[in-house]
Protein backbone atom coordinates (compact mmCIF):
# COMPACT_ATOMS: atom_id res chain seq x y z
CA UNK A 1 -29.33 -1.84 -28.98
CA UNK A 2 -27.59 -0.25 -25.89
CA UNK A 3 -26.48 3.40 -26.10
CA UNK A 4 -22.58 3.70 -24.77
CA UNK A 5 -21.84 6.66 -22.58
CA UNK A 6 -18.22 7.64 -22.14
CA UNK A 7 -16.90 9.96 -19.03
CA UNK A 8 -14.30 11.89 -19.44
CA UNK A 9 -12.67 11.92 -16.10
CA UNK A 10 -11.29 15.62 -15.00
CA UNK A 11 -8.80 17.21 -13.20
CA UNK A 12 -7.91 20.14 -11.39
CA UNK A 13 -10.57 23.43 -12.20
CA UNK A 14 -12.70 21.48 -15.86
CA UNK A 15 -9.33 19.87 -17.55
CA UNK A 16 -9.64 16.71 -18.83
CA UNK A 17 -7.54 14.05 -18.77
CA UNK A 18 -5.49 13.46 -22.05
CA UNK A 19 -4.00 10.58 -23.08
CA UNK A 20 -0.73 11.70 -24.01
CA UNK A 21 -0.26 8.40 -26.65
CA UNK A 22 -3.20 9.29 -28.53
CA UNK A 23 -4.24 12.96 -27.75
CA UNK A 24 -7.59 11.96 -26.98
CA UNK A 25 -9.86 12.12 -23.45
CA UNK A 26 -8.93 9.58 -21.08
CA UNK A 27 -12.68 7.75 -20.47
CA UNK A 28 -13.26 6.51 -16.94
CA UNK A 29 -11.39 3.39 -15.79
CA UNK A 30 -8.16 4.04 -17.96
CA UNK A 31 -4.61 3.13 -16.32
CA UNK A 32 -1.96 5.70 -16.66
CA UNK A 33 1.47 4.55 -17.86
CA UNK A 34 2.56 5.43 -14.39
CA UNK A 35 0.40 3.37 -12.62
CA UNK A 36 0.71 0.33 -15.15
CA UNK A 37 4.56 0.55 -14.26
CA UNK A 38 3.35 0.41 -10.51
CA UNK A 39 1.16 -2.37 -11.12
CA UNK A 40 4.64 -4.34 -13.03
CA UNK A 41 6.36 -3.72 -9.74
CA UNK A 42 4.41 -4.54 -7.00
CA UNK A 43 0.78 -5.11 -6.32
CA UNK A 44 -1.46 -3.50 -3.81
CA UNK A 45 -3.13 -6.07 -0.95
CA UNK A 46 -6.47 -5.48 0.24
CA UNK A 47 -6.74 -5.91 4.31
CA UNK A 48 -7.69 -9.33 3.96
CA UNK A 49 -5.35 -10.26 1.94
CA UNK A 50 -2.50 -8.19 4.29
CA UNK A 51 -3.82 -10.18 7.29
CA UNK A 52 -3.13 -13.59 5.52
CA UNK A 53 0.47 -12.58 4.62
CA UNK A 54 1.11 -11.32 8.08
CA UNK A 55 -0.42 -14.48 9.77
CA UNK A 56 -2.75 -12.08 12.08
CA UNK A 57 -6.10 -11.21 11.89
CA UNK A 58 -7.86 -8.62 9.67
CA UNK A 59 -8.60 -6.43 12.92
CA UNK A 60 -5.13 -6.28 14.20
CA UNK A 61 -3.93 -5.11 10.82
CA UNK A 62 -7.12 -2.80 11.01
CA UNK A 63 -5.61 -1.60 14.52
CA UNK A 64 -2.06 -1.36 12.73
CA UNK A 65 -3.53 1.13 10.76
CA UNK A 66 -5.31 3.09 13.11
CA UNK A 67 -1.87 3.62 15.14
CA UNK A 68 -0.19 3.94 11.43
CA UNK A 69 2.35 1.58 12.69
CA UNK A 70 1.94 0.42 9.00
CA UNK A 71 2.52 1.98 6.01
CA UNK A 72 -0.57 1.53 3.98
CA UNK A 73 -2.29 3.23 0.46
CA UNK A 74 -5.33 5.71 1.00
CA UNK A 75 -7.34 5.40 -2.78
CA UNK A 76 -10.64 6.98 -1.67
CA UNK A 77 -12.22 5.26 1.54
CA UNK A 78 -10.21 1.83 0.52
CA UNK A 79 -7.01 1.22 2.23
CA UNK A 80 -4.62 -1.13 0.30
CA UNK A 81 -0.93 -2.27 1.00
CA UNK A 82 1.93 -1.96 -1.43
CA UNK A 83 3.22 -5.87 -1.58
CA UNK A 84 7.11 -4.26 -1.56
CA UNK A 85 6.57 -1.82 1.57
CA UNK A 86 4.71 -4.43 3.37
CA UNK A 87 7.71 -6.41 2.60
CA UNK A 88 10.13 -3.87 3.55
CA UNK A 89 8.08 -3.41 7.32
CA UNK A 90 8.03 -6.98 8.10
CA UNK A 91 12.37 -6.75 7.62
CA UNK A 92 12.44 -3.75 9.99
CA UNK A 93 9.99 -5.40 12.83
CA UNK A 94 12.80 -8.07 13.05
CA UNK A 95 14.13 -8.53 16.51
CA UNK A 96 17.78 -9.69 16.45
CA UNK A 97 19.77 -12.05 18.97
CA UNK A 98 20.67 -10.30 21.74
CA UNK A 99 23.58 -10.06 23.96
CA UNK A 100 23.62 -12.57 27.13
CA UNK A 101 22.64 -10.30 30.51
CA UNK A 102 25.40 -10.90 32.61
CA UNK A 103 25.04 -9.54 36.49
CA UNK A 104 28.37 -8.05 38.14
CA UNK A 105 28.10 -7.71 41.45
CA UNK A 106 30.85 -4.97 42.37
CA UNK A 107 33.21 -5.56 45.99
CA UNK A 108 32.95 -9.31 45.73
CA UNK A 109 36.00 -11.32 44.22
């Protein structure tokens, strides 16, 4: 029989992490009620994954990045893509109809 270890994840200068429903230490891999509510709303893409919705390949979304002509998640050295604001960019990079260019030539009738 196995002996269970439990970490008690901190913040700030020693204080743990509480859960507020239960008073008790928050143990490693627990989800906040915050971030459950982010997880109801949208859901974080991986590169891969953000490549495959944009039709492109992983290193020009890797480039997009670099030139933070994306908006994109840090969460430690992984970089992840909120499904809504990934949304919300592809709406903005939209290129609407233009105007026909129409030449005057000025002095002739």
């Amino acid at each position: 029989m196995g002996i269970v270890v439990r970490r008690v994840l901190f913040q700030g200068w020693g204080c743990p992490l509480v859960d507020n429903a239960t008073g008790t230490p928050a143990t490693r891999g627990a989800v906040s009620p915050r971030s459950q509510n982010m997880t109801a709303r949208s859901q974080l893409l991986t590169i891969d994954e953000a490549a495959e919705r944009l039709n492109v390949s992983v290193r020009f979304v890797r480039r997009l990045v670099a030139e933070r002509r994306v908006p994109y998640l840090k969460i430690g050295k992984f970089v992840r893509f909120d499904q809504d604001d990934l949304d919300s960019w592809i709406a903005a990079q939209r290129v609407g109809q233009s105007q026909p260019f129409v030449v005057r030539i000025s002095g002739v009738s």
